[in-house]
Every structure is written in structure tokens, then in C-alpha cells.
PDB file of N, CA and C in Angstrom:
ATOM      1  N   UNK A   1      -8.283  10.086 -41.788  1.00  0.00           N
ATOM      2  CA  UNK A   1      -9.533   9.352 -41.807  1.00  0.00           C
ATOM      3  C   UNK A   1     -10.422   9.880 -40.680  1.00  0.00           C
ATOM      4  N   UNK A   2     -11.828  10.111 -40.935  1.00  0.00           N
ATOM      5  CA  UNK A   2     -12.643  10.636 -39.941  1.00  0.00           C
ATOM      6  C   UNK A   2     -13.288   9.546 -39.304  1.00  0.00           C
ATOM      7  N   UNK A   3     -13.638   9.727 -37.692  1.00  0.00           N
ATOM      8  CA  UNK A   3     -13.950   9.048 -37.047  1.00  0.00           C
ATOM      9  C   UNK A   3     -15.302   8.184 -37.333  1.00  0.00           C
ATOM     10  N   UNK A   4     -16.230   8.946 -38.531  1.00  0.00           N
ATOM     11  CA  UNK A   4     -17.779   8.007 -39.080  1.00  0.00           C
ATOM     12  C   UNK A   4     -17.338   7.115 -40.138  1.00  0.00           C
ATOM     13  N   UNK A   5     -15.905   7.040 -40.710  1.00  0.00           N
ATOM     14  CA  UNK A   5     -15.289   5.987 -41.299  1.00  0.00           C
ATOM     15  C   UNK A   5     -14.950   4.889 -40.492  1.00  0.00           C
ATOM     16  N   UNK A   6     -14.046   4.849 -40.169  1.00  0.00           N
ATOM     17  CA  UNK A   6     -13.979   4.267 -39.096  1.00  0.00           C
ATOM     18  C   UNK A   6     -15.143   3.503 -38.404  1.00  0.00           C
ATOM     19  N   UNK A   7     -15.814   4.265 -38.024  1.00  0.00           N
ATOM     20  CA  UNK A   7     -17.278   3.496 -37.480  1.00  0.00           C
ATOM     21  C   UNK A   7     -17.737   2.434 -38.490  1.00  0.00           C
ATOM     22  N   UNK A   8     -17.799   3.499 -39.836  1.00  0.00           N
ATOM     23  CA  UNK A   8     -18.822   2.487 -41.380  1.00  0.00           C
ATOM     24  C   UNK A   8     -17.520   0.919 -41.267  1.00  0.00           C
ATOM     25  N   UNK A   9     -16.641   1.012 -41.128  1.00  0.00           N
ATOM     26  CA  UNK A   9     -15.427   0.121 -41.671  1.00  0.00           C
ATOM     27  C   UNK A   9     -15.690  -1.107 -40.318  1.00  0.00           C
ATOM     28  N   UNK A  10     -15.878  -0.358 -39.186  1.00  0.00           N
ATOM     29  CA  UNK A  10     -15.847  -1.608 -38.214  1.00  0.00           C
ATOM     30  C   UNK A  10     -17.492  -2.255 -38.147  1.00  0.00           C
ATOM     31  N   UNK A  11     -18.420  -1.358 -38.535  1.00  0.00           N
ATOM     32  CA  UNK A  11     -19.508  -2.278 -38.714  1.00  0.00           C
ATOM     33  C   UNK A  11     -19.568  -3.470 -39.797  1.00  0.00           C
ATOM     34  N   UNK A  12     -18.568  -2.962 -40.737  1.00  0.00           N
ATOM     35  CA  UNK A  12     -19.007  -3.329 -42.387  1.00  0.00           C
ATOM     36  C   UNK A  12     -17.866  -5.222 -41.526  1.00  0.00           C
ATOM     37  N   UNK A  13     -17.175  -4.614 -40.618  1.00  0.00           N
ATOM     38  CA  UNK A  13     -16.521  -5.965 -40.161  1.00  0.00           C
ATOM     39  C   UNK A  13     -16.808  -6.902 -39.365  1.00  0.00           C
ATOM     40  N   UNK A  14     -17.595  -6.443 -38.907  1.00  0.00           N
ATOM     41  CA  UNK A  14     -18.832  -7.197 -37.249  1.00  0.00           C
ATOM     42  C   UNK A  14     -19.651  -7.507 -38.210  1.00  0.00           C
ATOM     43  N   UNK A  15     -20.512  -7.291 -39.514  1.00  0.00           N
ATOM     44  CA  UNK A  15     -21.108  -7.462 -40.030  1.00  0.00           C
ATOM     45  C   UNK A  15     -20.544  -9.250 -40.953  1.00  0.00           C
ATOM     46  N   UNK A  16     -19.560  -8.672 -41.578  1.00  0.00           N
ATOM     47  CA  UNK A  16     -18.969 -10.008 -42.363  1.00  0.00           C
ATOM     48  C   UNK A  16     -18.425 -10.874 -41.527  1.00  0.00           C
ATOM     49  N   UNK A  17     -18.073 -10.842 -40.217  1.00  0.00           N
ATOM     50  CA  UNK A  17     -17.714 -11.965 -39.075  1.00  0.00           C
ATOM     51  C   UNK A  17     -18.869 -12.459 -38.842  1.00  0.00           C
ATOM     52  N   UNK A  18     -20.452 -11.986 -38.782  1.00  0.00           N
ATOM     53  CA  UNK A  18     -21.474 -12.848 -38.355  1.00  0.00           C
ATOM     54  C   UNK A  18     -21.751 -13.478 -39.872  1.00  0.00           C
ATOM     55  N   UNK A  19     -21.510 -13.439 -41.114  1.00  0.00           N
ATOM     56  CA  UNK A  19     -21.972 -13.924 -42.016  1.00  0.00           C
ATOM     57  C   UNK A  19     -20.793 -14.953 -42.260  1.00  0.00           C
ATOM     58  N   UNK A  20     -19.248 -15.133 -41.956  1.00  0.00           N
ATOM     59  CA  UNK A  20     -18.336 -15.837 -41.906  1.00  0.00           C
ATOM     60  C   UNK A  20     -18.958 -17.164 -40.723  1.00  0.00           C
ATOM     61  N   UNK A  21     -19.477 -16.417 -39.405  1.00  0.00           N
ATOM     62  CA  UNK A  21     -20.169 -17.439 -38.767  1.00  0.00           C
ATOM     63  C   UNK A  21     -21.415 -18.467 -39.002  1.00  0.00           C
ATOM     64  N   UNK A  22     -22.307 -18.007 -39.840  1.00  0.00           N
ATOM     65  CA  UNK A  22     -23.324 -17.731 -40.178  1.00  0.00           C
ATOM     66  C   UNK A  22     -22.995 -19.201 -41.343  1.00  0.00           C
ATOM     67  N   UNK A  23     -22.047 -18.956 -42.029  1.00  0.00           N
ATOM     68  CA  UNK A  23     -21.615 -19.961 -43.593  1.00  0.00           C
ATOM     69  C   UNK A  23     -20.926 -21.091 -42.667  1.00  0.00           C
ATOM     70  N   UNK A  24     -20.534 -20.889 -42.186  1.00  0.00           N
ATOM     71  CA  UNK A  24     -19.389 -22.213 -40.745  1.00  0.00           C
ATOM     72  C   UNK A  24     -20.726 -23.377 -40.743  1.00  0.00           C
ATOM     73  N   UNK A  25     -21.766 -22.587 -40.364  1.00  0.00           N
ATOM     74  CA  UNK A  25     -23.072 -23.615 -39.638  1.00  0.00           C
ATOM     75  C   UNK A  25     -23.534 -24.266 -40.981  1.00  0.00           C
ATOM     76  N   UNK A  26     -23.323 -23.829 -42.188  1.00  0.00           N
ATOM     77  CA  UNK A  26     -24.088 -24.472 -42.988  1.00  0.00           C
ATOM     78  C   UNK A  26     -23.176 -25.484 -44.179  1.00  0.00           C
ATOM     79  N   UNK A  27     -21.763 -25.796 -43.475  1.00  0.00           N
ATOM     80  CA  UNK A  27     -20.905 -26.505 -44.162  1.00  0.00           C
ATOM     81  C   UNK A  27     -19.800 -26.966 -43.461  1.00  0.00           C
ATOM     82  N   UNK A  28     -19.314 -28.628 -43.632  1.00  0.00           N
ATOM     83  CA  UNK A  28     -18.770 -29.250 -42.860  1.00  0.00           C
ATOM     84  C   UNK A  28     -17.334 -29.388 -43.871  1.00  0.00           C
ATOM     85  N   UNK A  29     -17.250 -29.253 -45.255  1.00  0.00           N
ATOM     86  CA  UNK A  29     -16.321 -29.199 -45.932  1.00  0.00           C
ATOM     87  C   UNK A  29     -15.040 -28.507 -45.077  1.00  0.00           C
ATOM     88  N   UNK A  30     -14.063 -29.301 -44.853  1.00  0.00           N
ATOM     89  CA  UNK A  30     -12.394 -28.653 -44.575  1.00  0.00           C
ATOM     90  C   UNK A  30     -12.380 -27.395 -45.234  1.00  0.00           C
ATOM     91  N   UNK A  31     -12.061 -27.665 -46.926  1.00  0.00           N
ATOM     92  CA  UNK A  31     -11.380 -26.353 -47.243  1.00  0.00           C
ATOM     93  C   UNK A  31     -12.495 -25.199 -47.090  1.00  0.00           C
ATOM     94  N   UNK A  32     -13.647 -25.321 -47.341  1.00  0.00           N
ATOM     95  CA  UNK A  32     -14.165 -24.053 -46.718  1.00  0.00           C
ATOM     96  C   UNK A  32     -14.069 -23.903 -45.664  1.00  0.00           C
ATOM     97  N   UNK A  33     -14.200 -24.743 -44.224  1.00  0.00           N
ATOM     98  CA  UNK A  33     -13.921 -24.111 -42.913  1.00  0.00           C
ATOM     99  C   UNK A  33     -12.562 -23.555 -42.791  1.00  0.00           C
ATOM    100  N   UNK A  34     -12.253 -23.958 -43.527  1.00  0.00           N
ATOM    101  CA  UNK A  34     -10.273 -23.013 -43.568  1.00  0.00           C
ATOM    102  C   UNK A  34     -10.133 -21.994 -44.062  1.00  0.00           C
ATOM    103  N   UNK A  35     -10.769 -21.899 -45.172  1.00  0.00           N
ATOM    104  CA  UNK A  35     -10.889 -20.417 -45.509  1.00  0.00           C
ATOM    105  C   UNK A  35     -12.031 -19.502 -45.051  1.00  0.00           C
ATOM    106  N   UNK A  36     -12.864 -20.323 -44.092  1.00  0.00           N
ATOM    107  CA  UNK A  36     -13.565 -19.114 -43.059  1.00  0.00           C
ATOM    108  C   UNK A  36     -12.725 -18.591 -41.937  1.00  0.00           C
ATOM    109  N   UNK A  37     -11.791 -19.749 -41.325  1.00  0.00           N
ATOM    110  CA  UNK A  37     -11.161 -19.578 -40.167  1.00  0.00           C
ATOM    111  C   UNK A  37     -10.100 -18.335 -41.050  1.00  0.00           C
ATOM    112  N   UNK A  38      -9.955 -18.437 -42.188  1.00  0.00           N
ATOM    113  CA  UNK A  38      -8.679 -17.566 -42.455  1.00  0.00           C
ATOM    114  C   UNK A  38      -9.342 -15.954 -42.367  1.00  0.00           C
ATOM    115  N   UNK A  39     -10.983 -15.827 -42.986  1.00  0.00           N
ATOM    116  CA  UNK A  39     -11.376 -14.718 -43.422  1.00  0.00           C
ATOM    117  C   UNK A  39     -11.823 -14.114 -42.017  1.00  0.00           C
ATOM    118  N   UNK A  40     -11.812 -14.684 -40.784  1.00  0.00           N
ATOM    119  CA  UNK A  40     -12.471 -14.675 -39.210  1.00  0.00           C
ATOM    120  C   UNK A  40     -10.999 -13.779 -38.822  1.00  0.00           C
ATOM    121  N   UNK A  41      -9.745 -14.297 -38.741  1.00  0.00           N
ATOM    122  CA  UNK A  41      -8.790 -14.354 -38.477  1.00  0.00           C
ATOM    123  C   UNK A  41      -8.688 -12.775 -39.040  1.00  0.00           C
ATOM    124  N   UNK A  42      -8.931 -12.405 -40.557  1.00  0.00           N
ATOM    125  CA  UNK A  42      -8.258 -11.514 -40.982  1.00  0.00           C
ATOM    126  C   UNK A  42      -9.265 -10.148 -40.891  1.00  0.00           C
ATOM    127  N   UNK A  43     -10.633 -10.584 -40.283  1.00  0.00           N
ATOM    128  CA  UNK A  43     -11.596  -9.734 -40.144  1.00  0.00           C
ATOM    129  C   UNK A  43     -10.924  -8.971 -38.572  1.00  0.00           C
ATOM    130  N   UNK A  44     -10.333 -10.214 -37.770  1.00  0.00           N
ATOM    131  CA  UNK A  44     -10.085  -9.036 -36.701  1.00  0.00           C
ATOM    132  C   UNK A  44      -8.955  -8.723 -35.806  1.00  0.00           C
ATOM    133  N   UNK A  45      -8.348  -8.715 -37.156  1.00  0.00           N
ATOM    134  CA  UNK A  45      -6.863  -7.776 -37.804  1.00  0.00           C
ATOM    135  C   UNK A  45      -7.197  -6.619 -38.439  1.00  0.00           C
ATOM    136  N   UNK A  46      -8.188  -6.780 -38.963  1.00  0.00           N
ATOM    137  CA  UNK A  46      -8.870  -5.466 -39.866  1.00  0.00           C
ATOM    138  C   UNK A  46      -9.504  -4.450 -38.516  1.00  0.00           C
ATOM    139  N   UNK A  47     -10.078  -5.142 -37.338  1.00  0.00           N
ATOM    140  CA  UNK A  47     -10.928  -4.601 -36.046  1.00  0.00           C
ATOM    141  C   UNK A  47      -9.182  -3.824 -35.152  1.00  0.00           C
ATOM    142  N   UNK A  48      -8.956  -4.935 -35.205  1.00  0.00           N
ATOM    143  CA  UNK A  48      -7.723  -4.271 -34.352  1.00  0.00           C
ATOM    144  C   UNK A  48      -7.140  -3.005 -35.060  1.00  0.00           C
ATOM    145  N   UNK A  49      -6.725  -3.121 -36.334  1.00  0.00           N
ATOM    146  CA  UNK A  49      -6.467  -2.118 -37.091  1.00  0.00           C
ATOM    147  C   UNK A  49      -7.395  -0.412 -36.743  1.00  0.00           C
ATOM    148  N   UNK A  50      -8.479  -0.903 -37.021  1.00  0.00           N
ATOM    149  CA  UNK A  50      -9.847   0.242 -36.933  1.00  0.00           C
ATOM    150  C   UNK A  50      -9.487   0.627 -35.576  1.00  0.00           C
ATOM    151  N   UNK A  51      -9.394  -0.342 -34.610  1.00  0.00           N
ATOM    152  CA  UNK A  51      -9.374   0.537 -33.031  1.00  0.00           C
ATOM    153  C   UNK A  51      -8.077   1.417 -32.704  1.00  0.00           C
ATOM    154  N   UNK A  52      -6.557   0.582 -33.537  1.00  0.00           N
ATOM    155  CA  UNK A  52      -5.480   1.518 -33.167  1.00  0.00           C
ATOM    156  C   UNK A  52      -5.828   3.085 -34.174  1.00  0.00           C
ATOM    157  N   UNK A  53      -6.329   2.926 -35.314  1.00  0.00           N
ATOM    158  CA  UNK A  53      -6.458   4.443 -36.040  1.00  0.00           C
ATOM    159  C   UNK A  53      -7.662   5.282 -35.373  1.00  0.00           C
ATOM    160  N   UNK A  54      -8.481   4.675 -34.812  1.00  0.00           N
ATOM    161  CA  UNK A  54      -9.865   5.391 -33.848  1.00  0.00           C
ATOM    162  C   UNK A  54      -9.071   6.064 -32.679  1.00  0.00           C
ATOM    163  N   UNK A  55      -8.443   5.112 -31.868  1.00  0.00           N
ATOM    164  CA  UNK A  55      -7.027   5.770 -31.047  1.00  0.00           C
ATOM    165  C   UNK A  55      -6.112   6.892 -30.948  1.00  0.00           C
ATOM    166  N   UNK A  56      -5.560   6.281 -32.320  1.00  0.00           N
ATOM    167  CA  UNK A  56      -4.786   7.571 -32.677  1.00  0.00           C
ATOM    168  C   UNK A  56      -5.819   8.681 -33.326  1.00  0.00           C
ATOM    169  N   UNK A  57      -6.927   8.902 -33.823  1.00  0.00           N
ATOM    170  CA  UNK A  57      -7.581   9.504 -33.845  1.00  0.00           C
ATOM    171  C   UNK A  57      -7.963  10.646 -32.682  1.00  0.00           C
ATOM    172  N   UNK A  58      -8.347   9.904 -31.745  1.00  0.00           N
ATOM    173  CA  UNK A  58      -9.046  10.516 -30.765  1.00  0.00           C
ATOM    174  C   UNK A  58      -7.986  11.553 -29.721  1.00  0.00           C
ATOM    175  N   UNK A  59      -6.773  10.997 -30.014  1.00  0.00           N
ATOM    176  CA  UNK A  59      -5.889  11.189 -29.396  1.00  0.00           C
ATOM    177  C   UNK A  59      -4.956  12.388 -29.585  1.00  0.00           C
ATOM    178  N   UNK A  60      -5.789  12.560 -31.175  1.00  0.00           N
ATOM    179  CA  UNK A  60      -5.067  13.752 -32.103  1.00  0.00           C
ATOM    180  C   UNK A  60      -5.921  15.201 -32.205  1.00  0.00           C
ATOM    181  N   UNK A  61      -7.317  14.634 -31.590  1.00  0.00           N
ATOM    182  CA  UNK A  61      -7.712  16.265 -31.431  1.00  0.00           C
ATOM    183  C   UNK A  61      -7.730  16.827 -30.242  1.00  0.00           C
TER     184      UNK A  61
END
């Protein structure tokens, strides 16, 4: 994977964490705040992910 992937993938995730935040403010419903907290949660697992392969990336040339 090249390092401007990587980049597109962690914006495309900073991007859907402010719109996960963004839906929080406009609904008090449980099961949707649970399944924002779940999609928040799994957005930065997806970030952590992107930084260990950027890592090992950088690390490999």
C-alpha cells in the first residue's frame, strides 16, 4: 500500500468521525447513540490501523 492511500483512508476516517459526531448532536435516541459510540470506536481502530501500516511503511524504504 502506498503512502497517498493511506493518507486518502485516514482522511476518509477523520472525516466520518466528525459526521458520527456531528449525528450524536442531533439525536437523543439510545440505540442510535450506541451505534454511533460503536461506529466512533471502530473508526479509530481503523486510525490506529492506518498509523501502524504508515509505520511500517516508512520504515521499509
Amino acid at each position: 500500500m502506498h503512502i497517498t492511500e493511506i493518507e486518502v483512508a485516514r482522511a476518509l476516517a477523520v472525516e466520518s468521525r466528525k459526521l458520527a459526531a456531528h449525528l450524536s448532536k442531533l439525536t437523543n435516541d439510545s440505540d442510535i447513540e450506541g451505534l454511533l459510540v460503536d461506529i466512533r470506536d471502530n473508526l479509530k481502530q481503523v486510525d490506529n490501523t492506518l498509523l501502524k501500516m504508515a509505520l511500517k511503511e516508512a520504515t521499509n524504504d
